[in-house]
N, C-alpha and C. Protein backbone atom coordinates (compact mmCIF):
# COMPACT_ATOMS: atom_id res chain seq x y z
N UNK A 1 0.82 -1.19 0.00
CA UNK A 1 0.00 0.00 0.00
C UNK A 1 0.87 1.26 0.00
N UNK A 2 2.16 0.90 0.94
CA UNK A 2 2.87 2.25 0.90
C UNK A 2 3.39 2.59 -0.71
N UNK A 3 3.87 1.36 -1.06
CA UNK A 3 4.66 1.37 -2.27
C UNK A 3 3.49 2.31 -3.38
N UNK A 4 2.55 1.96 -3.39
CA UNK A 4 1.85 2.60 -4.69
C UNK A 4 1.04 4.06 -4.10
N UNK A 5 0.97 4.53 -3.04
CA UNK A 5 1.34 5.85 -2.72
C UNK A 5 2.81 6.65 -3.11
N UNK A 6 3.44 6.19 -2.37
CA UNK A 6 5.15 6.62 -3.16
C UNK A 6 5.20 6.68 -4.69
N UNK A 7 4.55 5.80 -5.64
CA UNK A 7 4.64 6.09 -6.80
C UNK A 7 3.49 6.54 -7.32
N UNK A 8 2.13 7.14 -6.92
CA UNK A 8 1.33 7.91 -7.00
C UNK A 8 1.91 9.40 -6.91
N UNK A 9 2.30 9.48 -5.47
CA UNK A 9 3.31 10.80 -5.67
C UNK A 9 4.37 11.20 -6.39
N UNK A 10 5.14 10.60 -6.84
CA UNK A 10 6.08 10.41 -7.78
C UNK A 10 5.99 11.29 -8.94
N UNK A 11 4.21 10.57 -9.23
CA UNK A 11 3.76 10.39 -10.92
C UNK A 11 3.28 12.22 -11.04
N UNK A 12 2.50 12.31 -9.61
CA UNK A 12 1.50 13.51 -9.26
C UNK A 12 2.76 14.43 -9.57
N UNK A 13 3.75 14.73 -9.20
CA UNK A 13 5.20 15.86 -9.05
C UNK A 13 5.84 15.43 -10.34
N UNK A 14 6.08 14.38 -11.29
CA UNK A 14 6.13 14.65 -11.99
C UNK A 14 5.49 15.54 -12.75
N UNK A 15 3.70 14.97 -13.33
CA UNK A 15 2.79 15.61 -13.81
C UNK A 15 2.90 17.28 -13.43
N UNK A 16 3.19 17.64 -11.98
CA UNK A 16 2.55 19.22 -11.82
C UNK A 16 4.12 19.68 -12.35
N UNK A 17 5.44 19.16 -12.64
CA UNK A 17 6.54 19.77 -12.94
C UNK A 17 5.99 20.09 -14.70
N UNK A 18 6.07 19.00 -15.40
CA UNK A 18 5.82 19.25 -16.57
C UNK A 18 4.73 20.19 -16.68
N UNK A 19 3.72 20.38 -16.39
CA UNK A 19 2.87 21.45 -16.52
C UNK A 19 3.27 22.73 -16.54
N UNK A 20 4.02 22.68 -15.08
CA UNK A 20 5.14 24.31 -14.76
C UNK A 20 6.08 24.63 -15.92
N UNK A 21 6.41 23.53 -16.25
CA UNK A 21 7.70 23.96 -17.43
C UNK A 21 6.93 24.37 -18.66
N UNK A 22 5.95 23.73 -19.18
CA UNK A 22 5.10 24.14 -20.29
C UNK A 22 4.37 25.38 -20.05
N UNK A 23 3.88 25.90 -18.99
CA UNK A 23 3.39 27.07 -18.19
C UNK A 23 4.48 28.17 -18.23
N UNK A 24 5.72 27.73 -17.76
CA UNK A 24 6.66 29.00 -18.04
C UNK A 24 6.98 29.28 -19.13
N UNK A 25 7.16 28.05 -20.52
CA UNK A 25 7.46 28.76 -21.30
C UNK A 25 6.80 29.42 -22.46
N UNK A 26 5.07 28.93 -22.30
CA UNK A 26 4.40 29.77 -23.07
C UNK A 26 4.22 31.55 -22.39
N UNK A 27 4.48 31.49 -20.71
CA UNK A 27 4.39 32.84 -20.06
C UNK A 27 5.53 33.41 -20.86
N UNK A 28 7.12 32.90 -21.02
CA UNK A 28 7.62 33.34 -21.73
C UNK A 28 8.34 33.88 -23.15
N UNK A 29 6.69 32.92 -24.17
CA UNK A 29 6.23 33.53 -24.81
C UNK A 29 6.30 34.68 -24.95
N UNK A 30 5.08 34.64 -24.56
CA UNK A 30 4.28 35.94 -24.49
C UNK A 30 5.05 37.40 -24.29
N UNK A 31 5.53 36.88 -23.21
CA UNK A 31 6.22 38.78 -23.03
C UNK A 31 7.51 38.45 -23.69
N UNK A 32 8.05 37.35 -24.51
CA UNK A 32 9.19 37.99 -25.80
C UNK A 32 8.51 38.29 -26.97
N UNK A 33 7.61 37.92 -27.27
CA UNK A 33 7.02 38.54 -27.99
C UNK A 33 6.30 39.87 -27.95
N UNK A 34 5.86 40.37 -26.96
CA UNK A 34 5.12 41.58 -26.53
C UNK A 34 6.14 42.41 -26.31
N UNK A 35 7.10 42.38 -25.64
CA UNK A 35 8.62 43.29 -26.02
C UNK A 35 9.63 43.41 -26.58
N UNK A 36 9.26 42.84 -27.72
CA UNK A 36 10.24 42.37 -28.67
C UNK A 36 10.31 43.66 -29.43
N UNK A 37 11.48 44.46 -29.67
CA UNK A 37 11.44 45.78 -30.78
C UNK A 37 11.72 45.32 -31.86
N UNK A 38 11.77 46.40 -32.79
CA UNK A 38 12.53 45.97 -34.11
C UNK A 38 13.30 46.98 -34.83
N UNK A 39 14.25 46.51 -35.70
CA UNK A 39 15.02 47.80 -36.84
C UNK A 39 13.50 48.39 -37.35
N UNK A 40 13.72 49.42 -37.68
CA UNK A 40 12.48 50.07 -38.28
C UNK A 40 12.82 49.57 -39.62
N UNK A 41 11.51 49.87 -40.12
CA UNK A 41 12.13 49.32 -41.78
C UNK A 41 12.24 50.66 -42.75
N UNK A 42 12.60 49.99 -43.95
CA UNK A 42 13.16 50.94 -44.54
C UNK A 42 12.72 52.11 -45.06
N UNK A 43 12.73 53.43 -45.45
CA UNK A 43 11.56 54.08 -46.03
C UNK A 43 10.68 53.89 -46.65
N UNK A 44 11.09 52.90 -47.69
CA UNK A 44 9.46 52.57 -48.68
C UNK A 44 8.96 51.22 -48.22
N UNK A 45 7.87 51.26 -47.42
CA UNK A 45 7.42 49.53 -46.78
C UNK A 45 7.82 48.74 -47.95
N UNK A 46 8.02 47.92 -47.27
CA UNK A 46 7.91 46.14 -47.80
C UNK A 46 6.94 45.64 -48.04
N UNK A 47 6.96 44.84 -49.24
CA UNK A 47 5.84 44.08 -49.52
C UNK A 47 6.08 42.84 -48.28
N UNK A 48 5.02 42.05 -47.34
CA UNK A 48 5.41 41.27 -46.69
C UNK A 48 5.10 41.47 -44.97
N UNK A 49 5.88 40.38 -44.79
CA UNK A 49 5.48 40.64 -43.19
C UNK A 49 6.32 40.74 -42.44
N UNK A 50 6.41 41.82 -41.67
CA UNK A 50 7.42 42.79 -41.06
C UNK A 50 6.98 42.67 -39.15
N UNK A 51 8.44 43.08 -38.79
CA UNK A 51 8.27 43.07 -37.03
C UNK A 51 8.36 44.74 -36.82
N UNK A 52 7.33 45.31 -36.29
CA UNK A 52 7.07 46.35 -36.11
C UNK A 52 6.58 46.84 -34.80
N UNK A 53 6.92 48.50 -34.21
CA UNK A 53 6.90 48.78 -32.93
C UNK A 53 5.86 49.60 -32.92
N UNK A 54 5.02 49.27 -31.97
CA UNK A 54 4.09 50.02 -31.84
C UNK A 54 4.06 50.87 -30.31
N UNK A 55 3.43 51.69 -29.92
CA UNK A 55 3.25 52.62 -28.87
C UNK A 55 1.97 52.26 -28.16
N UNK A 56 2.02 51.61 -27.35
CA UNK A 56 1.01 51.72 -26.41
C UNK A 56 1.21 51.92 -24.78
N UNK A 57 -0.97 52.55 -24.10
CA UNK A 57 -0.22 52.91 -22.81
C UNK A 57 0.43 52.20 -22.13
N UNK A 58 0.85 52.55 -20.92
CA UNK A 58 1.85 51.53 -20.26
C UNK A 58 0.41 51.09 -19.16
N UNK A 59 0.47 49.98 -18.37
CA UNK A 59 -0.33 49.36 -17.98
C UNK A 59 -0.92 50.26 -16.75
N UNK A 60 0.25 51.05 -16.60
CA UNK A 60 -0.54 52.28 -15.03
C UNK A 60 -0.80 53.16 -15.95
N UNK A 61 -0.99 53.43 -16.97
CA UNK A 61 -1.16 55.07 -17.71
C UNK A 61 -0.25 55.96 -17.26
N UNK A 62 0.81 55.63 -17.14
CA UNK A 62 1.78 56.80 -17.11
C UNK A 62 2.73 56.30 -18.18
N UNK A 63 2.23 56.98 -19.62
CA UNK A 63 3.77 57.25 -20.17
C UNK A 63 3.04 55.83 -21.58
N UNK A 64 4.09 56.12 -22.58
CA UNK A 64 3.97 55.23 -23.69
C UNK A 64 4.94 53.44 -23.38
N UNK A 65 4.50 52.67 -24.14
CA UNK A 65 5.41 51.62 -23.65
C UNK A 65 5.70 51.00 -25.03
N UNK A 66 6.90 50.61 -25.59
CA UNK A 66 6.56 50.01 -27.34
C UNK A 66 6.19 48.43 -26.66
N UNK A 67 5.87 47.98 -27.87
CA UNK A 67 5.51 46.55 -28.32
C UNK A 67 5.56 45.84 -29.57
N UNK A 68 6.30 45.22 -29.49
CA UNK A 68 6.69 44.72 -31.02
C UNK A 68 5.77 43.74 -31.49
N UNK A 69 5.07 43.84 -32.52
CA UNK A 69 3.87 43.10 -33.42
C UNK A 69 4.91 42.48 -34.83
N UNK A 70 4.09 41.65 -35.49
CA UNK A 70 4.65 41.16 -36.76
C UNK A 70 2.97 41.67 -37.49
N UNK A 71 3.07 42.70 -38.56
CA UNK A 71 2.56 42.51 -39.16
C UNK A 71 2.75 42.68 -41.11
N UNK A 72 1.49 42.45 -41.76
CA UNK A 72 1.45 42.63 -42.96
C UNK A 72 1.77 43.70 -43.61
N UNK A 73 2.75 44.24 -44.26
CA UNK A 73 3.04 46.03 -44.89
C UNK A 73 2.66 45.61 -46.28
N UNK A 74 2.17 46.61 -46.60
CA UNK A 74 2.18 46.66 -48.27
C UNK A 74 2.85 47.92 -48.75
N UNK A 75 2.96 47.95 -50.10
CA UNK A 75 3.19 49.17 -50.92
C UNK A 75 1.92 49.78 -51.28
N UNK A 76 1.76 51.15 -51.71
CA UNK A 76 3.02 51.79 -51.40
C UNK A 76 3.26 52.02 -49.70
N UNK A 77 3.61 53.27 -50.06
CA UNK A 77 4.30 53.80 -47.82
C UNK A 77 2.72 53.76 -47.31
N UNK A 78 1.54 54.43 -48.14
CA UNK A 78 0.88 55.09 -47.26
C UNK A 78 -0.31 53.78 -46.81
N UNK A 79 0.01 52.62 -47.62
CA UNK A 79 -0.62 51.89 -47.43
C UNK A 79 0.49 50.91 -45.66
N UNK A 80 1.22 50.81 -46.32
CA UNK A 80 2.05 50.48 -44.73
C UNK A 80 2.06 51.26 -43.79
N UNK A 81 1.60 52.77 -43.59
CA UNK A 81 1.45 53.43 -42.99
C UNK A 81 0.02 53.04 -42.27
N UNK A 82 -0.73 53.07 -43.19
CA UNK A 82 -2.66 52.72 -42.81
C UNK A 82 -2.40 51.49 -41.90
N UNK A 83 -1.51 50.24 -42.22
CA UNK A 83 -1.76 49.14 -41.75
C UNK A 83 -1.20 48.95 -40.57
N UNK A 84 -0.05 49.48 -39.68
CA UNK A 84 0.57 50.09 -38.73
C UNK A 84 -0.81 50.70 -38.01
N UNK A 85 -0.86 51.59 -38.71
CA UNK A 85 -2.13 52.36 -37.39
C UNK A 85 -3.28 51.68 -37.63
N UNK A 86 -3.83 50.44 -38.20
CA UNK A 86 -5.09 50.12 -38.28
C UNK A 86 -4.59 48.87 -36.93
N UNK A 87 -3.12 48.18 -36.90
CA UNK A 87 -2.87 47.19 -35.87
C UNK A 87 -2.55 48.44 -34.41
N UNK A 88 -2.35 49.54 -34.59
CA UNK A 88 -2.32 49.91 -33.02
C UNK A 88 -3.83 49.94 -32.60
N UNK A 89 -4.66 50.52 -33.64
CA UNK A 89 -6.31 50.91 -33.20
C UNK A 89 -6.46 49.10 -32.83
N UNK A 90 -6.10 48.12 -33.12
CA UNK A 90 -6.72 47.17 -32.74
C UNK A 90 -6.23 46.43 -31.38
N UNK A 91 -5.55 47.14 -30.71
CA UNK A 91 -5.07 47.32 -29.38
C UNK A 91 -3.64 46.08 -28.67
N UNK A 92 -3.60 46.02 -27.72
CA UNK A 92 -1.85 45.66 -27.48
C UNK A 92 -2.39 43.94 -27.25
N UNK A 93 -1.37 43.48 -27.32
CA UNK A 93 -1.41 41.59 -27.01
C UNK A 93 -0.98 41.65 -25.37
N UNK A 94 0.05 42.39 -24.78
CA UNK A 94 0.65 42.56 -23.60
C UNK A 94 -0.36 42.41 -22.85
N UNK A 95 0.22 42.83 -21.58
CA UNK A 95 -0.10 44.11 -20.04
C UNK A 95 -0.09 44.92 -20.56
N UNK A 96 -0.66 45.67 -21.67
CA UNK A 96 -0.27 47.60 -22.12
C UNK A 96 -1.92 47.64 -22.18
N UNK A 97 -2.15 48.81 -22.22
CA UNK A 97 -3.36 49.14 -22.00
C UNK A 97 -3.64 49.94 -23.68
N UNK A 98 -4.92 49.96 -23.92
CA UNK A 98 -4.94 50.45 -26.13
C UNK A 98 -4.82 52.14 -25.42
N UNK A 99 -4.66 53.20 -26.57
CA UNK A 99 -4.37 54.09 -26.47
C UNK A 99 -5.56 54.83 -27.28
N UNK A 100 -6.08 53.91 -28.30
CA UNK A 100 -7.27 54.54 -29.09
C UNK A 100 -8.63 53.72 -29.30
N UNK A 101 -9.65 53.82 -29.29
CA UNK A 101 -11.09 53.37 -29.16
C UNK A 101 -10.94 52.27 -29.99
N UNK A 102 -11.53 51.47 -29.63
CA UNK A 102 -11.25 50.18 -31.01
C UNK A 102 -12.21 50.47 -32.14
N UNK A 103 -13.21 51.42 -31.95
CA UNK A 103 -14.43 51.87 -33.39
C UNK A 103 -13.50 52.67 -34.12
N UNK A 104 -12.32 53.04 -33.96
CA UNK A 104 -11.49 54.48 -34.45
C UNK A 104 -11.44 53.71 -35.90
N UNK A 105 -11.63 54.21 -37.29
CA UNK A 105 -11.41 53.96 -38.30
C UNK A 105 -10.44 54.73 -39.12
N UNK A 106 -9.20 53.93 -40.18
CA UNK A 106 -8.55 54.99 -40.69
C UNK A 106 -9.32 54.99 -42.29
N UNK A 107 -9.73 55.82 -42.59
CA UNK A 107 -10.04 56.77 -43.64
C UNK A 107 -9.44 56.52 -44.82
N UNK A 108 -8.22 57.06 -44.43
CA UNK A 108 -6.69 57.56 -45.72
C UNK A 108 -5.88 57.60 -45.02
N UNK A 109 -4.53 57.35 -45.77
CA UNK A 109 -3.38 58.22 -45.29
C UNK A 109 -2.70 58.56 -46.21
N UNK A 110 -2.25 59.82 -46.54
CA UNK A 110 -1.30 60.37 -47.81
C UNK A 110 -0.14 60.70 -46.88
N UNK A 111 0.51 60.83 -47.86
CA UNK A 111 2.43 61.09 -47.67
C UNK A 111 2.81 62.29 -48.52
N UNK A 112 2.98 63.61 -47.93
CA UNK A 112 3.30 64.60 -48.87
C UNK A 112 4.97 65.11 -47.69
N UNK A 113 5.83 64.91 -49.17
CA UNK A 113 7.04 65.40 -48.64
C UNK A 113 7.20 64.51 -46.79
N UNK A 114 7.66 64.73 -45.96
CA UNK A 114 7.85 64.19 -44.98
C UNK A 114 7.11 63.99 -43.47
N UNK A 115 5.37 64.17 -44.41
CA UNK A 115 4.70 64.35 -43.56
C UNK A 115 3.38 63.22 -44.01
N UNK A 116 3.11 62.84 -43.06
CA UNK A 116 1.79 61.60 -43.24
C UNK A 116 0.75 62.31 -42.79
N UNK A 117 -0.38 62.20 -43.34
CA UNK A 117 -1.74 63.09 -43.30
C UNK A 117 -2.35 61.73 -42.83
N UNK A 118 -3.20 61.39 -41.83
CA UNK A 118 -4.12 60.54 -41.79
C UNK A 118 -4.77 60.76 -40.97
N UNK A 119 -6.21 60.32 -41.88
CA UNK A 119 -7.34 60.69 -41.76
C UNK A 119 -8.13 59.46 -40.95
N UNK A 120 -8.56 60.25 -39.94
CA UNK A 120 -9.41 59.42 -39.30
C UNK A 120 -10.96 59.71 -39.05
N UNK A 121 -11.97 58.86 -38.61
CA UNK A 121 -13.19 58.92 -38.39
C UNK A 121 -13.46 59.40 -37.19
N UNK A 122 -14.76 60.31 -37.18
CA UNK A 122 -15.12 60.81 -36.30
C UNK A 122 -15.56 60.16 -35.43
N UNK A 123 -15.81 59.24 -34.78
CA UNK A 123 -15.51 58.43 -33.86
C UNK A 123 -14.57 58.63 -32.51
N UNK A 124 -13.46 58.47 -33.42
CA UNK A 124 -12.11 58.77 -32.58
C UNK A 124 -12.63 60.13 -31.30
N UNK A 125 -12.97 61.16 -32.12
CA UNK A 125 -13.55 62.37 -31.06
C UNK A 125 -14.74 62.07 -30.51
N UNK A 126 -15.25 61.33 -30.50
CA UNK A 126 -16.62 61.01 -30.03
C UNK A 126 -16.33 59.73 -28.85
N UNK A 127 -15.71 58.96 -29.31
CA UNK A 127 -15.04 58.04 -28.09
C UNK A 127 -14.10 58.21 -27.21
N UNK A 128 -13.10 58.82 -27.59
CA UNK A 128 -11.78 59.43 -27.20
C UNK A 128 -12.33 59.88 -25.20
N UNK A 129 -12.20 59.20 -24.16
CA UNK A 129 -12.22 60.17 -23.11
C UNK A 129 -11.96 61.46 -22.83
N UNK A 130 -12.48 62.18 -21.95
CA UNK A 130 -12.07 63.18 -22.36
C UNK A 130 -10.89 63.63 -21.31
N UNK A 131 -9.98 64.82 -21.19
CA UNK A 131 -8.75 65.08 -20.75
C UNK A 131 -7.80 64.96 -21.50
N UNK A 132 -6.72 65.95 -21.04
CA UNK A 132 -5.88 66.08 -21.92
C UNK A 132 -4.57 65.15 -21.94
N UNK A 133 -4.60 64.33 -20.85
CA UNK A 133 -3.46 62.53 -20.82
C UNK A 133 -4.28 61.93 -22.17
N UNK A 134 -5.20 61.78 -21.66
CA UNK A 134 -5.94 60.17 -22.74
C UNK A 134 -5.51 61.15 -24.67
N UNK A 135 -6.14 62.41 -24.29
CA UNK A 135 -5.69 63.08 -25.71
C UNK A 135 -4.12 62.90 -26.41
N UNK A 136 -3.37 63.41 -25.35
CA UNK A 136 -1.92 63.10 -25.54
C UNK A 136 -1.28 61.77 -26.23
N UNK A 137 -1.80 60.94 -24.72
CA UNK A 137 -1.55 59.10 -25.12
C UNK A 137 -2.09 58.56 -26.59
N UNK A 138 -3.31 59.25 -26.87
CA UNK A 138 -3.74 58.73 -27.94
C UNK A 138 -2.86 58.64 -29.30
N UNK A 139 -2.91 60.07 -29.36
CA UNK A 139 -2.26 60.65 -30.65
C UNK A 139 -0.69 60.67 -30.82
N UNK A 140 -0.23 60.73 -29.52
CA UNK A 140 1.36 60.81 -29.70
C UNK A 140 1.80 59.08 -29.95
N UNK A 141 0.95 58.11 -29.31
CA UNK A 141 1.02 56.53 -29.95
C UNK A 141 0.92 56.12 -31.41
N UNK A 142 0.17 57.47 -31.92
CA UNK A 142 0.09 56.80 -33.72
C UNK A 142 1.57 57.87 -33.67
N UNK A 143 1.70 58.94 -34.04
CA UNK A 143 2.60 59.78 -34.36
C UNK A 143 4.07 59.35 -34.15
N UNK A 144 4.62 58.67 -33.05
CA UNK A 144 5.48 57.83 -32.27
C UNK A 144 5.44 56.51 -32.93
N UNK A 145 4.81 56.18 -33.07
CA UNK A 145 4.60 54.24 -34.12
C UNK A 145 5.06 55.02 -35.24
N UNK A 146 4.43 55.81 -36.45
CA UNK A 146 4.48 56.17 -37.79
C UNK A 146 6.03 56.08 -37.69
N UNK A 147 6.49 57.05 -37.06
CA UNK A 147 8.35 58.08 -37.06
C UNK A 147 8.97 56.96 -36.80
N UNK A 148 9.08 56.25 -35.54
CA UNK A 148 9.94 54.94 -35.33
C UNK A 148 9.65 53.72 -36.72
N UNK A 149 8.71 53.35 -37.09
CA UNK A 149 9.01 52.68 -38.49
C UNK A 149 9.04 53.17 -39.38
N UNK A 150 8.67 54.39 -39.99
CA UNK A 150 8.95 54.69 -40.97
C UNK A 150 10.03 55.81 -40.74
N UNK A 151 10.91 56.09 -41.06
CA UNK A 151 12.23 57.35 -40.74
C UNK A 151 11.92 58.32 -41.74
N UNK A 152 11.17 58.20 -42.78
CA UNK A 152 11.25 59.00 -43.84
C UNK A 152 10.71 60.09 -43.04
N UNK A 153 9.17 59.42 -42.24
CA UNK A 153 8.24 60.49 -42.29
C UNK A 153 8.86 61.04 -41.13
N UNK A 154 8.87 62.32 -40.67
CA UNK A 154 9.27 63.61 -39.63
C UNK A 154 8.17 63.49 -38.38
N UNK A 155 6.63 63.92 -39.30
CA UNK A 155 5.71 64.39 -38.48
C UNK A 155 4.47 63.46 -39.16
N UNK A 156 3.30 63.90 -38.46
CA UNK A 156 2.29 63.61 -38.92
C UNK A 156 0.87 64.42 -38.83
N UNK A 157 0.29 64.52 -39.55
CA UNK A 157 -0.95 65.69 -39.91
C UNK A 157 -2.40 64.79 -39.76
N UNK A 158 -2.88 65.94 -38.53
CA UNK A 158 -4.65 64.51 -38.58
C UNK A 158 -5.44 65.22 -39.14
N UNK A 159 -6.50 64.64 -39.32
CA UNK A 159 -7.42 64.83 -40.53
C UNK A 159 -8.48 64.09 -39.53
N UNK A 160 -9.85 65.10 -39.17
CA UNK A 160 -11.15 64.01 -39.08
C UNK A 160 -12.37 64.01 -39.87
N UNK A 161 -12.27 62.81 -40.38
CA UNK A 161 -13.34 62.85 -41.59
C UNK A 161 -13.28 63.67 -42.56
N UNK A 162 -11.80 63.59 -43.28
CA UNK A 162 -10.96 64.38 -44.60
C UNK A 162 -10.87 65.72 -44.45
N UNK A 163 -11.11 66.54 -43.78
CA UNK A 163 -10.96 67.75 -42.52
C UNK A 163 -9.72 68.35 -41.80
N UNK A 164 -8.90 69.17 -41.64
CA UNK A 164 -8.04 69.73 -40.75
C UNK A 164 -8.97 70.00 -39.54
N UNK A 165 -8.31 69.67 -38.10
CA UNK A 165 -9.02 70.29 -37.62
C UNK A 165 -8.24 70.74 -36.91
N UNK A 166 -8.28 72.19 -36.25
CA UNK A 166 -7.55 72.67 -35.00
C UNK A 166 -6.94 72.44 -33.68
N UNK A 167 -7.60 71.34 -33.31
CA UNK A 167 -7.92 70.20 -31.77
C UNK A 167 -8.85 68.90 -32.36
N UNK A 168 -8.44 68.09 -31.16
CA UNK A 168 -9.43 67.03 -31.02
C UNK A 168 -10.28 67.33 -30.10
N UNK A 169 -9.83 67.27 -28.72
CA UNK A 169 -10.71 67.74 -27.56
C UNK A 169 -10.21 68.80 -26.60
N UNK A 170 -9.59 69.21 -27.69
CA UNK A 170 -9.32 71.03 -27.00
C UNK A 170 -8.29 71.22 -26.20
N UNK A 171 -7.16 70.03 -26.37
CA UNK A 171 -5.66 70.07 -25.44
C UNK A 171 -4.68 70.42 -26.17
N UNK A 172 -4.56 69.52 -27.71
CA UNK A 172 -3.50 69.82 -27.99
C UNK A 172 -4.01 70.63 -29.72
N UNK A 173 -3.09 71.66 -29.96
CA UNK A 173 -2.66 72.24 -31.16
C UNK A 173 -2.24 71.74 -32.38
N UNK A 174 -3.28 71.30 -33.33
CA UNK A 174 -3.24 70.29 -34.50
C UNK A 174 -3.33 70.76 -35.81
N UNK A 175 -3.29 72.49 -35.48
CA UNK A 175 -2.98 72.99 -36.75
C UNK A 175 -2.12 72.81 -37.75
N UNK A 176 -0.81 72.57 -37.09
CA UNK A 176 0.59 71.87 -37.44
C UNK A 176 0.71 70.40 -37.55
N UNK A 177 1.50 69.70 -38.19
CA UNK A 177 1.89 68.30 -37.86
C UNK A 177 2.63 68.28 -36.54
N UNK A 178 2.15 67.01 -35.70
CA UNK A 178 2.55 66.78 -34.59
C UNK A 178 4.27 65.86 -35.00
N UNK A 179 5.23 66.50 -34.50
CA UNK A 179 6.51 66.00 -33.90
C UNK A 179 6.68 64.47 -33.53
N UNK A 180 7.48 63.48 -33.55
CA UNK A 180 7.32 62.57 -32.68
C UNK A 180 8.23 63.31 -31.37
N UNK A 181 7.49 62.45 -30.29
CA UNK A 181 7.79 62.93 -28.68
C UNK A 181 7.95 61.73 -27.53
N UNK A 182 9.70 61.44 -28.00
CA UNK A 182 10.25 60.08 -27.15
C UNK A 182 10.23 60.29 -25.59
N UNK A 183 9.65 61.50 -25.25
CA UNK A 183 9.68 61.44 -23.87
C UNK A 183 8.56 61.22 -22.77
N UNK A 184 7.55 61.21 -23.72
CA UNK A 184 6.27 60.25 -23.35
C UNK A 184 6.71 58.73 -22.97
N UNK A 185 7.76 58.24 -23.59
CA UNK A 185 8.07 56.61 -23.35
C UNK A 185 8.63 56.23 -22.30
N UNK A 186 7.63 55.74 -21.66
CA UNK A 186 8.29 54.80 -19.85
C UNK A 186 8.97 53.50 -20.42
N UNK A 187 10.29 53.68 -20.14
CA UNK A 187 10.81 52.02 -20.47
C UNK A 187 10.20 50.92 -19.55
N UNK A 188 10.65 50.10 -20.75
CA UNK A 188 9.78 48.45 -20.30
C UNK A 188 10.80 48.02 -18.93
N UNK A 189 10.55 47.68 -17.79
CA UNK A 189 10.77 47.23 -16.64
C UNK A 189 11.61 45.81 -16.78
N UNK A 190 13.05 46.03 -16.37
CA UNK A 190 14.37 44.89 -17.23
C UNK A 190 13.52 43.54 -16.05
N UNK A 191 13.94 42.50 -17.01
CA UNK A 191 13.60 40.83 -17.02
C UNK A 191 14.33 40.87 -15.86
N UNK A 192 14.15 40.36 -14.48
CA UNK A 192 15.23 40.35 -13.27
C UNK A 192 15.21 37.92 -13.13
């Protein structure tokens, strides 16, 4: 009787080890993949499928956090441009929290000289919380994604519903193309 307790337990600590080991290494999955960066690519997208950084919030809302995605680019730019910001609107795989409404639709995006125009749906202002963090986080996450993969582009110009508009919700100054702004970015917290 003792004997097949002893190898009941045995079997049981085997079983819960293998589980743990298969358990850690899909956990560590996950977050190499979710912090995984990448070379930006080159000025004119790639046809193909590319590892790309995106900007999202950080899980306390303080500050931007990247996250590296693999996705689909096409030609030309402005179409790799659209597809970049159509995978941030569809929010983070991580612990990161989305930065923009998941109804947010992109429109267009044109490329004139070193500036990306994209146009988004009115939505975005209609969902968007209001204050001027969530405004910030939002927009400086596409503007910050665009500049880090694409180098060509400088800045970026919004458009709602094929429109200039002055503001979104009355924080920030959108008359101009917005800058990218690396100091929004809280680094990712080192693997200990």
């Amino acid at each position: 009787m003792k004997r097949r307790t002893s190898r009941a337990k045995g079997t049981l600590l085997l079983a819960f080890l293998v589980f743990a080991v298969v358990l850690g290494l899909l956990v560590f999955q996950k977050y190499h993949t979710a912090t995984r960066t990448a070379e930006p690519p080159p000025a004119t997208a790639p046809v193909g499928s590319a590892v790309v950084t995106l900007f999202f919030a950080a899980s306390d809302g303080e500050g931007l956090v990247r996250e590296g995605r693999e996705v689909l680019l096409e030609e030309p730019l402005e179409e790799g441009v659209r597809s970049v910001v159509e995978e941030l609107i569809s929010g983070p795989v991580g612990d990161l929290a989305p930065t923009l409404p998941a109804s947010t639709r992109v429109l267009g995006v044109q490329v004139v000289g070193d500036v990306a125009r994209v146009d988004l749906g009115g939505e975005l202002r209609e969902s968007l919380p209001s204050g001027s963090s969530s405004e910030m986080t939002a927009l400086y996450s596409i503007v910050d994604t665009v500049a880090v993969n694409f180098p060509a582009i400088k800045a970026v110009q919004f458009l709602i519903e094929g429109v200039e508009v002055a503001e979104l919700k009355g924080h920030l100054d959108l008359r101009a193309p917005l800058h990218p702004d690396f100091t929004l970015e809280k680094k990712a917290p080192a693997i200990k």
